[in-house]
PDB file of N, CA and C in Angstrom:
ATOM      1  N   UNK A   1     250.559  50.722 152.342  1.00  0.00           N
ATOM      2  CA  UNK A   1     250.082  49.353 152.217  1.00  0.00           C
ATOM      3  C   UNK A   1     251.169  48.517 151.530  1.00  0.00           C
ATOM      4  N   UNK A   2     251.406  47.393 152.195  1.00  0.00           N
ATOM      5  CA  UNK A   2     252.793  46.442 151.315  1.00  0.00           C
ATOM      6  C   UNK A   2     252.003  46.066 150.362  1.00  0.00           C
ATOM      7  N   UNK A   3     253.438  45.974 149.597  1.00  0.00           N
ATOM      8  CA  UNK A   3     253.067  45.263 147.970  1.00  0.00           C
ATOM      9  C   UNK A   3     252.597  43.892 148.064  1.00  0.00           C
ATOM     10  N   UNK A   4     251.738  43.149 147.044  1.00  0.00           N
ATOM     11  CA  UNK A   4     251.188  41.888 147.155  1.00  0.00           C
ATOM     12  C   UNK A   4     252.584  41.108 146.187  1.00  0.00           C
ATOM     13  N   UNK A   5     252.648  39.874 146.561  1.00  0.00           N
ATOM     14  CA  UNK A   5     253.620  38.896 146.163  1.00  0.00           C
ATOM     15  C   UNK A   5     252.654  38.468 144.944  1.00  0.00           C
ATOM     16  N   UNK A   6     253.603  38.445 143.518  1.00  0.00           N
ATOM     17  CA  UNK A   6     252.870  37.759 142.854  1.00  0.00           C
ATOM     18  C   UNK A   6     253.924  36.177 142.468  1.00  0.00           C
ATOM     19  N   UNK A   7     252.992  35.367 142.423  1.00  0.00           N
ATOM     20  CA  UNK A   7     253.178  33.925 142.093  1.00  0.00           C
ATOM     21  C   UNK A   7     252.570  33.681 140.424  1.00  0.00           C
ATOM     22  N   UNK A   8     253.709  33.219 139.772  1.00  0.00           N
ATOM     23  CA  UNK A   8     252.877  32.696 138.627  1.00  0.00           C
ATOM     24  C   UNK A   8     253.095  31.195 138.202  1.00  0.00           C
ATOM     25  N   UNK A   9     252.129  30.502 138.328  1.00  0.00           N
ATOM     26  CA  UNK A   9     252.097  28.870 138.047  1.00  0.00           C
ATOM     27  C   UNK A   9     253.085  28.777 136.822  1.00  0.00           C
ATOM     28  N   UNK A  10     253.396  27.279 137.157  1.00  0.00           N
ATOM     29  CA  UNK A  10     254.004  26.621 135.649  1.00  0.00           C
ATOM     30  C   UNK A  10     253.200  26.565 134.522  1.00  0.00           C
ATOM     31  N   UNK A  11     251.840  26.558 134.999  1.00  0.00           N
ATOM     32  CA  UNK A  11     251.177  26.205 133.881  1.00  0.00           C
ATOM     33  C   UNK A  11     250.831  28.185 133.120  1.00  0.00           C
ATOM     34  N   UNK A  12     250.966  28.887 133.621  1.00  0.00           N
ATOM     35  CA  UNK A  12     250.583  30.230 133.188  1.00  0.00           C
ATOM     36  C   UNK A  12     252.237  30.640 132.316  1.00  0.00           C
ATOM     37  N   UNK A  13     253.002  30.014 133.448  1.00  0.00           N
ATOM     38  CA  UNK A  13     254.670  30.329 132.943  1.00  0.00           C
ATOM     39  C   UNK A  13     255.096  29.909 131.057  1.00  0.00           C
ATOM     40  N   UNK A  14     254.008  28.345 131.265  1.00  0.00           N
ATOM     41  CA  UNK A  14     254.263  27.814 130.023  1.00  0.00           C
ATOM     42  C   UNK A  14     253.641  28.372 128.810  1.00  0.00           C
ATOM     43  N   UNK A  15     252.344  29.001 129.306  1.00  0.00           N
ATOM     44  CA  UNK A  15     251.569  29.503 128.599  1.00  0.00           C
ATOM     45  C   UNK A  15     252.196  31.050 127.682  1.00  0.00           C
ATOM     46  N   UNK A  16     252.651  31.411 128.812  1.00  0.00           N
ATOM     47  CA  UNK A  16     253.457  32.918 128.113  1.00  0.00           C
ATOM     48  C   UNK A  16     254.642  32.806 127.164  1.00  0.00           C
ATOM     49  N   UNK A  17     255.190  31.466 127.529  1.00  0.00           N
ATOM     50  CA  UNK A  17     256.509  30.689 126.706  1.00  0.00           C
ATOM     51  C   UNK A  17     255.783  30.692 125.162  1.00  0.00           C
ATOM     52  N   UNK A  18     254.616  29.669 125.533  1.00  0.00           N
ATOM     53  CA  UNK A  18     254.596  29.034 124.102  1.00  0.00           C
ATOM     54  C   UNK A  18     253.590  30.558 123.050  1.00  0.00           C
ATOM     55  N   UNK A  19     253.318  31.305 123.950  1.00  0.00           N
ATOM     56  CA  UNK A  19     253.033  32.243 123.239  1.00  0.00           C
ATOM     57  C   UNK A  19     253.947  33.542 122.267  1.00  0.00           C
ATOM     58  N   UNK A  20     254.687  33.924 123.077  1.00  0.00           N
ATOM     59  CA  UNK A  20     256.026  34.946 122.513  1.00  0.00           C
ATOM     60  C   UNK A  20     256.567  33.849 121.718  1.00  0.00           C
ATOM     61  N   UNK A  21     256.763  32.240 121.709  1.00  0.00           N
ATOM     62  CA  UNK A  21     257.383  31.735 121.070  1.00  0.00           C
ATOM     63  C   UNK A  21     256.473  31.643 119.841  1.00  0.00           C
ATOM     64  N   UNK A  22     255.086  31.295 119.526  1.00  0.00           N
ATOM     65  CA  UNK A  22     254.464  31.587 118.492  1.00  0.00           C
ATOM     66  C   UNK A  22     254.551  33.174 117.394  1.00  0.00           C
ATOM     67  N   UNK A  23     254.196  33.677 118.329  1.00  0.00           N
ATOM     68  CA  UNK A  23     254.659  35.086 117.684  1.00  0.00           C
ATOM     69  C   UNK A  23     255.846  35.386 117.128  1.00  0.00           C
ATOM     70  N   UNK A  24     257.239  34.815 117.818  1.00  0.00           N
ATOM     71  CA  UNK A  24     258.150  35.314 117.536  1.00  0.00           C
ATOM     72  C   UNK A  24     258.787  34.952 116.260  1.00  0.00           C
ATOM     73  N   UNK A  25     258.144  33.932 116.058  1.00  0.00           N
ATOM     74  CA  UNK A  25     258.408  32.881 114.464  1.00  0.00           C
ATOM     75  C   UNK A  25     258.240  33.952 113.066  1.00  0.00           C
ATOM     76  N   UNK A  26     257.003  34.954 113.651  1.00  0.00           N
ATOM     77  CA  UNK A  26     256.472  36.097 112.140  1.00  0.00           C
ATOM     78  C   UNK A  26     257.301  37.390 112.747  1.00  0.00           C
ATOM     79  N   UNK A  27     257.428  37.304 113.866  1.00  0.00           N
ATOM     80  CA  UNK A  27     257.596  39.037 113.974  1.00  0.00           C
ATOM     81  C   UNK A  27     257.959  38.854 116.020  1.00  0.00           C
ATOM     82  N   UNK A  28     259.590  38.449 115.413  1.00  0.00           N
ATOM     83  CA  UNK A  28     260.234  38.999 117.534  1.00  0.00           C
ATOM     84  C   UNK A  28     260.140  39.995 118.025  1.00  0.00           C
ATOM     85  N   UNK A  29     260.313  41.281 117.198  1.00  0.00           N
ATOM     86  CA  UNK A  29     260.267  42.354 118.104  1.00  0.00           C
ATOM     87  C   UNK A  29     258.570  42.832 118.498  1.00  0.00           C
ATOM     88  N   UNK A  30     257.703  41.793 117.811  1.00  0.00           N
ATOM     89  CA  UNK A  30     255.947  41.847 118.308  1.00  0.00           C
ATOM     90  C   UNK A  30     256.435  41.038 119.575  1.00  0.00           C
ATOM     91  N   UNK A  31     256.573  39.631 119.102  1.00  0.00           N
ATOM     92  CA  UNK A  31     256.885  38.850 120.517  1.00  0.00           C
ATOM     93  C   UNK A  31     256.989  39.504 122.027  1.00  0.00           C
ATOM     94  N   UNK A  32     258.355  40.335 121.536  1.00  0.00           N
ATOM     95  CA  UNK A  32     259.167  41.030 122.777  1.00  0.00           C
ATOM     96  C   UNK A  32     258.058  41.886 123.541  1.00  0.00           C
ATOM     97  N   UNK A  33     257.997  42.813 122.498  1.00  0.00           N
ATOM     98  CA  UNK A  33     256.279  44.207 123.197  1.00  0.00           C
ATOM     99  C   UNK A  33     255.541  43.386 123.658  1.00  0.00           C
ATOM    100  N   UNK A  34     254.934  42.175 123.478  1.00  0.00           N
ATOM    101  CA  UNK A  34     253.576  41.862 124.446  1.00  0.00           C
ATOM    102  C   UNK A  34     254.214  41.203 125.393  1.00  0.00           C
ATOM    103  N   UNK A  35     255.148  40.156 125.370  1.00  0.00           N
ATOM    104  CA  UNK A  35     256.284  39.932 126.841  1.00  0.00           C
ATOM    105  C   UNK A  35     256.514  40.851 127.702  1.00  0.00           C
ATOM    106  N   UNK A  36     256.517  42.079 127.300  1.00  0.00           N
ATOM    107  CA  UNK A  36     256.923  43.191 127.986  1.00  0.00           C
ATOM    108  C   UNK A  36     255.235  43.904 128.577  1.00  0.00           C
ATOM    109  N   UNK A  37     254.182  43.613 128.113  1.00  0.00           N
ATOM    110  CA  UNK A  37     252.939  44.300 127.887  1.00  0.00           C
ATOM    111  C   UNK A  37     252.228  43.288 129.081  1.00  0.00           C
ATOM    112  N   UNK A  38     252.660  42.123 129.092  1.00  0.00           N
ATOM    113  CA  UNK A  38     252.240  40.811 129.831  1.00  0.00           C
ATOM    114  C   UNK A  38     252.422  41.607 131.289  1.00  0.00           C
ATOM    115  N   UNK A  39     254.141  41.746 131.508  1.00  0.00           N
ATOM    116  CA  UNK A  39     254.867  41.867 132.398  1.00  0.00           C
ATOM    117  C   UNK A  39     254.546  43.108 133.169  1.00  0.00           C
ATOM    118  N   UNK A  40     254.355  44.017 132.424  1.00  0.00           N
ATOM    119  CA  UNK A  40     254.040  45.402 133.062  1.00  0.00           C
ATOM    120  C   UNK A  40     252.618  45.231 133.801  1.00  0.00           C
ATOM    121  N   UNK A  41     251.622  44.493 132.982  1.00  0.00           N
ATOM    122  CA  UNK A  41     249.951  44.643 133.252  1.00  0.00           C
ATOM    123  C   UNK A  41     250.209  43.180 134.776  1.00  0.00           C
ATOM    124  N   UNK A  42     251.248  42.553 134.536  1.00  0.00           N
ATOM    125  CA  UNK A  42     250.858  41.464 136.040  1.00  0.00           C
ATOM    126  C   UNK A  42     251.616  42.115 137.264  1.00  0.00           C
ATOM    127  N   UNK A  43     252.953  43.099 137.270  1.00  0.00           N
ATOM    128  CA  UNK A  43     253.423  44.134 137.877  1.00  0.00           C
ATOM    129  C   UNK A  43     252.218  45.112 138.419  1.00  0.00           C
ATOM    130  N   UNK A  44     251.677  45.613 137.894  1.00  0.00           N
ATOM    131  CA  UNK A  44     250.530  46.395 138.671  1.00  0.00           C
ATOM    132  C   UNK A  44     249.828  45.945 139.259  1.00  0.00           C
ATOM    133  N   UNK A  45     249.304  44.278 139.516  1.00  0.00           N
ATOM    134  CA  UNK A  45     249.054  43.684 140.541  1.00  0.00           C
ATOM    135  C   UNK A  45     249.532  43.850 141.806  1.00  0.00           C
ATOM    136  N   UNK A  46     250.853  44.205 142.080  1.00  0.00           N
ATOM    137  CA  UNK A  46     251.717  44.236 143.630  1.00  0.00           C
ATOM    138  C   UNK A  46     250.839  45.433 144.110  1.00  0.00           C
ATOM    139  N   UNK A  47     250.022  46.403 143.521  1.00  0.00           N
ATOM    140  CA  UNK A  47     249.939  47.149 144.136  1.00  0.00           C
ATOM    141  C   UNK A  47     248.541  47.505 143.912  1.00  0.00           C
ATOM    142  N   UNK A  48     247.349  46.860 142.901  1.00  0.00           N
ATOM    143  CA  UNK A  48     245.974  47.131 142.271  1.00  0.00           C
ATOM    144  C   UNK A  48     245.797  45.515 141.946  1.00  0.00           C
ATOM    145  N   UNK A  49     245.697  45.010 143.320  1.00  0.00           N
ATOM    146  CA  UNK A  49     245.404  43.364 142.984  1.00  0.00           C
ATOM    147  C   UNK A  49     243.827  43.150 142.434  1.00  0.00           C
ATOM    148  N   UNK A  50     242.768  44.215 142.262  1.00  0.00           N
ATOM    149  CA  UNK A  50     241.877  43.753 141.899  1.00  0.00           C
ATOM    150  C   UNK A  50     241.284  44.607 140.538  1.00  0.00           C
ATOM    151  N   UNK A  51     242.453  45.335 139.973  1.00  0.00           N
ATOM    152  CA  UNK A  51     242.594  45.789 138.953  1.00  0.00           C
ATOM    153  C   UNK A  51     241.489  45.136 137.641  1.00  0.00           C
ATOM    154  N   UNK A  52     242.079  43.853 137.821  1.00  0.00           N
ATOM    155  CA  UNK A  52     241.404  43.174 136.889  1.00  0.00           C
ATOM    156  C   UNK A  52     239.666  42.909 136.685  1.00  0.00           C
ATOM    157  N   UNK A  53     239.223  42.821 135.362  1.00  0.00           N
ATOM    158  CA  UNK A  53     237.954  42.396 135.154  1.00  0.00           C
ATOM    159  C   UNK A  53     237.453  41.250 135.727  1.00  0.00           C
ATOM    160  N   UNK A  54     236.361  41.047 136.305  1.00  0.00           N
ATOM    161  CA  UNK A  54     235.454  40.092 136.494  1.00  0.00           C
ATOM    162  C   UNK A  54     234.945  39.346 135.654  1.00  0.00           C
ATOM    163  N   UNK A  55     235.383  37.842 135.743  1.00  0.00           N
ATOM    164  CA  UNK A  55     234.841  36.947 134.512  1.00  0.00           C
ATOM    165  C   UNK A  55     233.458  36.945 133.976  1.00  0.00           C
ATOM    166  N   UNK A  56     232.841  36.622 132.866  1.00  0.00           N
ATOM    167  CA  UNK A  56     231.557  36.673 132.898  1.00  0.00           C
ATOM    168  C   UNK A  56     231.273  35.104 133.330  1.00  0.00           C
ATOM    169  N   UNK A  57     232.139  33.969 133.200  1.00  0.00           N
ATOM    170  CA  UNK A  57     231.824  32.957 133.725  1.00  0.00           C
ATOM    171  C   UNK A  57     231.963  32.863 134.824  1.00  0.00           C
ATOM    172  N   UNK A  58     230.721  32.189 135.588  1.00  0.00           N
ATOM    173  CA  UNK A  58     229.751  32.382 136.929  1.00  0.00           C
ATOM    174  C   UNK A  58     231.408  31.152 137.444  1.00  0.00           C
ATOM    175  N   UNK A  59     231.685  30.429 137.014  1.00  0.00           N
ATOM    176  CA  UNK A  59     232.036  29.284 137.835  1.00  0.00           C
ATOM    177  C   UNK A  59     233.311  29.545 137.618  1.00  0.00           C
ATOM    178  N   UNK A  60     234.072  30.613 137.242  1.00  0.00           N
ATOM    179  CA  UNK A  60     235.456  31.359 137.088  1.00  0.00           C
ATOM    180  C   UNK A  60     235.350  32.756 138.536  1.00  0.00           C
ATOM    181  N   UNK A  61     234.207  33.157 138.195  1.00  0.00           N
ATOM    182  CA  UNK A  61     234.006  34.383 139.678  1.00  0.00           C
ATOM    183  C   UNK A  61     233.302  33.865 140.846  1.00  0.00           C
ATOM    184  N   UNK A  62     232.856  32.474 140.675  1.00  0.00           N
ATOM    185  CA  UNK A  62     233.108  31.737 141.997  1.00  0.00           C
ATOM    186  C   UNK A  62     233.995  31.648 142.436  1.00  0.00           C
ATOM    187  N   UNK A  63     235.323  31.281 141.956  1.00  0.00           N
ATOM    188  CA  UNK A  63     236.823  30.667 142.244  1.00  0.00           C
ATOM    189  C   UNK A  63     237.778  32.130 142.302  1.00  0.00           C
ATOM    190  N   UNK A  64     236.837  32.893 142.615  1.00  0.00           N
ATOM    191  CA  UNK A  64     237.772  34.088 142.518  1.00  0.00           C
ATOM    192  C   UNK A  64     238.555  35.016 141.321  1.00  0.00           C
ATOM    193  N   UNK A  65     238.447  34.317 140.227  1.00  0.00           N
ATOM    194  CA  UNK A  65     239.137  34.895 138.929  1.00  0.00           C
ATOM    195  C   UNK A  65     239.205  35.935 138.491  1.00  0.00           C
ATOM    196  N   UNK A  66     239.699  36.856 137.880  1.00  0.00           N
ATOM    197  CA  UNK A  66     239.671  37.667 138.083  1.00  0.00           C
ATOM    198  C   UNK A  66     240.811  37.893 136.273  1.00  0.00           C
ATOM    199  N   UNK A  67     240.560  38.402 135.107  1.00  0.00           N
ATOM    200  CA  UNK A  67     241.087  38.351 134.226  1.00  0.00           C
ATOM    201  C   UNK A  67     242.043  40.095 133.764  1.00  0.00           C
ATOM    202  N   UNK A  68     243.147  39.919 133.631  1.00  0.00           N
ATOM    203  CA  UNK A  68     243.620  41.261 132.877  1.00  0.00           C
ATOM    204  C   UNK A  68     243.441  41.328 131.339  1.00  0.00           C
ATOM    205  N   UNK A  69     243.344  41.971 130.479  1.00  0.00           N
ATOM    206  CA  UNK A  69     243.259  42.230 128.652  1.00  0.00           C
ATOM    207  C   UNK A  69     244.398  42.932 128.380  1.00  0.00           C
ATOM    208  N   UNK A  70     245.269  42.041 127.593  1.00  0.00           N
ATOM    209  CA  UNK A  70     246.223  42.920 127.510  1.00  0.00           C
ATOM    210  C   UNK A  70     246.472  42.308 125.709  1.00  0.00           C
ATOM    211  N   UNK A  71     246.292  43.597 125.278  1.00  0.00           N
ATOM    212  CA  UNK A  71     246.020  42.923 123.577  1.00  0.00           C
ATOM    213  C   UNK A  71     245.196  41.933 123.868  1.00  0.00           C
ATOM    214  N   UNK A  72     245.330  40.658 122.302  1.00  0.00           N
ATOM    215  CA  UNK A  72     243.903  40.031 122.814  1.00  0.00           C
ATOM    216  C   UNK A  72     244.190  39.177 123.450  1.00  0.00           C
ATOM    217  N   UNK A  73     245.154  38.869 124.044  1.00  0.00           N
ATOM    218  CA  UNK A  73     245.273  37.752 125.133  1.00  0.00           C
ATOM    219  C   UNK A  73     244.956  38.088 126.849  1.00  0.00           C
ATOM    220  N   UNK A  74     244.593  36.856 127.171  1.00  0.00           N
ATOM    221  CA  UNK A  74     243.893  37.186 128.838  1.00  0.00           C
ATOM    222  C   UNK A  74     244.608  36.635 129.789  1.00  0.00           C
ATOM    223  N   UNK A  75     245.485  37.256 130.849  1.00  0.00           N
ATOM    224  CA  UNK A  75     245.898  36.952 131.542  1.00  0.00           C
ATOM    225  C   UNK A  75     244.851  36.787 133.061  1.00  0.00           C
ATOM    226  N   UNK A  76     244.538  35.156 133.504  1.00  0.00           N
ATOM    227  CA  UNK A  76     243.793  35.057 134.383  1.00  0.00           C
ATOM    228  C   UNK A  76     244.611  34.663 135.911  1.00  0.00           C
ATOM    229  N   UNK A  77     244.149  35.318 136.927  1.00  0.00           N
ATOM    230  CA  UNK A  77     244.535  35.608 138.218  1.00  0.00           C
ATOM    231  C   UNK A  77     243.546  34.947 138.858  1.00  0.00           C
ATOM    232  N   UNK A  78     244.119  34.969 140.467  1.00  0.00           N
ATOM    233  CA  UNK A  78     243.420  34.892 141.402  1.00  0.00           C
ATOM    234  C   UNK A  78     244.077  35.574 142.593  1.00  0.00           C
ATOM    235  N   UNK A  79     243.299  36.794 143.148  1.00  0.00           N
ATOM    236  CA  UNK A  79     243.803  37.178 144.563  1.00  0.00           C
ATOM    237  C   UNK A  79     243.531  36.569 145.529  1.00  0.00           C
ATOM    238  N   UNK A  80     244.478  36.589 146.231  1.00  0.00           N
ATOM    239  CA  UNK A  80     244.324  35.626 147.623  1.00  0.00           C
ATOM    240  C   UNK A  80     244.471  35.795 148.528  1.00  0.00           C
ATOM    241  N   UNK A  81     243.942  35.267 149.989  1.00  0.00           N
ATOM    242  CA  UNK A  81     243.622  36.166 151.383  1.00  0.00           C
ATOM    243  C   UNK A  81     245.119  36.825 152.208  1.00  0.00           C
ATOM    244  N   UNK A  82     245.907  35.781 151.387  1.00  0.00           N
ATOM    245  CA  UNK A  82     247.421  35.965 152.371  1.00  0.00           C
ATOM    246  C   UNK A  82     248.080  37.141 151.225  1.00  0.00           C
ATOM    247  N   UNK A  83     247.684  37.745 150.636  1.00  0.00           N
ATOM    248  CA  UNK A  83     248.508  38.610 150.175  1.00  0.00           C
ATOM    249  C   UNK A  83     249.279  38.577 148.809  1.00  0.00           C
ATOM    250  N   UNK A  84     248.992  37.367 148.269  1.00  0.00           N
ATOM    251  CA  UNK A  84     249.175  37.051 147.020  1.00  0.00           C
ATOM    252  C   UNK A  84     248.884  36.722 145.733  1.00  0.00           C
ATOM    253  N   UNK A  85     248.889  37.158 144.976  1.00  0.00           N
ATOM    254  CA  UNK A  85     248.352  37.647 143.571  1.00  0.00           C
ATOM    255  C   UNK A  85     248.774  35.829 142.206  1.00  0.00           C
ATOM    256  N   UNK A  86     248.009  34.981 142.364  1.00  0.00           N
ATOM    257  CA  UNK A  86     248.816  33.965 141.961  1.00  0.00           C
ATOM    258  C   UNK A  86     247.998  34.246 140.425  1.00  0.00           C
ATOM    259  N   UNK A  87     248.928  33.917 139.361  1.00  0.00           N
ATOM    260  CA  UNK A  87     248.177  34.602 138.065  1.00  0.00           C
ATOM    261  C   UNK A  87     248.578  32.742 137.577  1.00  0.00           C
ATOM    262  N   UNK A  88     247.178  32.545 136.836  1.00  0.00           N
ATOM    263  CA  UNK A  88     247.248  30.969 136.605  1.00  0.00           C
ATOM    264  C   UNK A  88     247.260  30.272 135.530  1.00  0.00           C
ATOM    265  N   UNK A  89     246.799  31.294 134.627  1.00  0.00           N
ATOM    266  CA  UNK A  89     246.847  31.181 132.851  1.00  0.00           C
ATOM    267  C   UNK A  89     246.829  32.663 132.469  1.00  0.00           C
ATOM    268  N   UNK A  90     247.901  31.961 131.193  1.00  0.00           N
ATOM    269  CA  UNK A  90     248.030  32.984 130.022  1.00  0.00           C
ATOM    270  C   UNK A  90     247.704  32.937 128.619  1.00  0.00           C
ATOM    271  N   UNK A  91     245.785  32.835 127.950  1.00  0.00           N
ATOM    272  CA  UNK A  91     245.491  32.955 127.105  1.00  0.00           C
ATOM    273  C   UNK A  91     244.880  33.592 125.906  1.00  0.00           C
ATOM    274  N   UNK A  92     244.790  33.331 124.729  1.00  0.00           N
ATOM    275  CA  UNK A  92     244.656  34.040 123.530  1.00  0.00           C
ATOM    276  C   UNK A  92     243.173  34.216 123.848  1.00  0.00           C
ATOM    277  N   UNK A  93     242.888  35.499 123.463  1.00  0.00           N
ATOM    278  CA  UNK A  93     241.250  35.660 123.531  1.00  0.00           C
ATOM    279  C   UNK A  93     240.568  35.319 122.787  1.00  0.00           C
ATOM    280  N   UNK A  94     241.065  34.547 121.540  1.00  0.00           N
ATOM    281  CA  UNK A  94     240.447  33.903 120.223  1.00  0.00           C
ATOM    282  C   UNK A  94     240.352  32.604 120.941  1.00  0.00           C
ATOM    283  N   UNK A  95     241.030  31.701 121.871  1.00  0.00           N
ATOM    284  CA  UNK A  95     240.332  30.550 122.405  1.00  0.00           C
ATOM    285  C   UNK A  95     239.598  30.366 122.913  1.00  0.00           C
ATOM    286  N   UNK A  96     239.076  28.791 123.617  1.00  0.00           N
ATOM    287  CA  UNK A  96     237.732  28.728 124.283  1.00  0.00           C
ATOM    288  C   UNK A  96     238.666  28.530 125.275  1.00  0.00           C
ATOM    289  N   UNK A  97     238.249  29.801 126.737  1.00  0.00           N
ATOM    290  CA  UNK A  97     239.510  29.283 127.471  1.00  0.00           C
ATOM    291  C   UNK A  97     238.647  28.835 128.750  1.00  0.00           C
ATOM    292  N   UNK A  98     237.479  28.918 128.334  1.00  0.00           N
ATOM    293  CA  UNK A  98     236.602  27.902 129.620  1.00  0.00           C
ATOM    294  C   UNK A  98     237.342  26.728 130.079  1.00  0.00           C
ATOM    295  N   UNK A  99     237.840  25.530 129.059  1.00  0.00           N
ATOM    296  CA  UNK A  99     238.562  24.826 129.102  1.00  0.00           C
ATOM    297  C   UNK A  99     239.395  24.633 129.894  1.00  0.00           C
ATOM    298  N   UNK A 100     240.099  25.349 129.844  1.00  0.00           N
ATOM    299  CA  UNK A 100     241.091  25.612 130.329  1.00  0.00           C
ATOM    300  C   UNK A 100     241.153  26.100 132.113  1.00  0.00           C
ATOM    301  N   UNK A 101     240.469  27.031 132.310  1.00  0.00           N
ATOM    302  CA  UNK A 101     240.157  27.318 133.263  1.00  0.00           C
ATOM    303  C   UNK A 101     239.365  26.506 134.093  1.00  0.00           C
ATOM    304  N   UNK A 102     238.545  25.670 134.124  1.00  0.00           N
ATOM    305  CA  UNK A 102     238.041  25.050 134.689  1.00  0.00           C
ATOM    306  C   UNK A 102     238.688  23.850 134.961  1.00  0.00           C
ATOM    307  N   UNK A 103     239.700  23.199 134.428  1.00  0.00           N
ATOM    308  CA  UNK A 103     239.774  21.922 134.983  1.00  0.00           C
ATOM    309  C   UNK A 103     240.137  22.210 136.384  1.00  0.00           C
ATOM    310  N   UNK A 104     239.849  20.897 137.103  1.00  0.00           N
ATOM    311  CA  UNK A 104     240.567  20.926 138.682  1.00  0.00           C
ATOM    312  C   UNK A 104     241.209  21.800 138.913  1.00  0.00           C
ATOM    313  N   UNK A 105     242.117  22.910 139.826  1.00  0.00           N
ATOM    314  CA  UNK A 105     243.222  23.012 139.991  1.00  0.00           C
ATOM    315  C   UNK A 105     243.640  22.589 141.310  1.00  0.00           C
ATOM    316  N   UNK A 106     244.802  21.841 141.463  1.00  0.00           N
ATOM    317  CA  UNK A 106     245.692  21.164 142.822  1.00  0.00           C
ATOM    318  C   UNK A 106     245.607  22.513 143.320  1.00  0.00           C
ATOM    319  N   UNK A 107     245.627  22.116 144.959  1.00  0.00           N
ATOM    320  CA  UNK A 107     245.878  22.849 146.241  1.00  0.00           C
ATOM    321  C   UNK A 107     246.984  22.659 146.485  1.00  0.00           C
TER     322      UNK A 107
END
């Protein structure tokens, strides 16, 4: 079976930025391990695209969502019919990331 293409938004891209960059302020070589912990857990997507947990929000597993746990931050996905794994946020599990997840997203 071919590997699935993963896509990761600007807005998930920024999210992982401003995170290792928070961390890295107390402790870089923490930073680095969950950069690396991020990277490995959205990598096993190419090949276990539905790996991930099922949201408990109804109007997140309408839209397909589909969340990884990696430490306490949640990396949220969506698989998609053409073969691609587009991962769309990257947040702290201490937020309200309903928010977040729900606004609009552009087609």
């Amino acid at each position: 079976m071919p590997k699935h293409l993963i896509n990761i938004t600007a807005a998930a891209e920024q999210d992982l930025v401003q995170i290792v960059d928070y961390i890295a302020n107390d402790n870089p070589t923490a930073a680095l391990k969950l950069a690396e912990e991020i990277e490995c857990s959205i990598l096993q997507l190419e090949d276990f695209p539905l790996i991930g947990a099922i949201p408990k929000n109804r109007r997140l597993t309408q839209q397909g969502y589909r969340v990884l746990i990696v430490d306490s931050y949640l990396v949220f996905y969506v698989p998609l019919n053409n073969g691609t794994v587009e991962i769309r946020r990257n947040i702290s599990g201490k937020r309200d990331y309903n928010f977040f997840i729900t606004l609009p997203y552009p087609c």
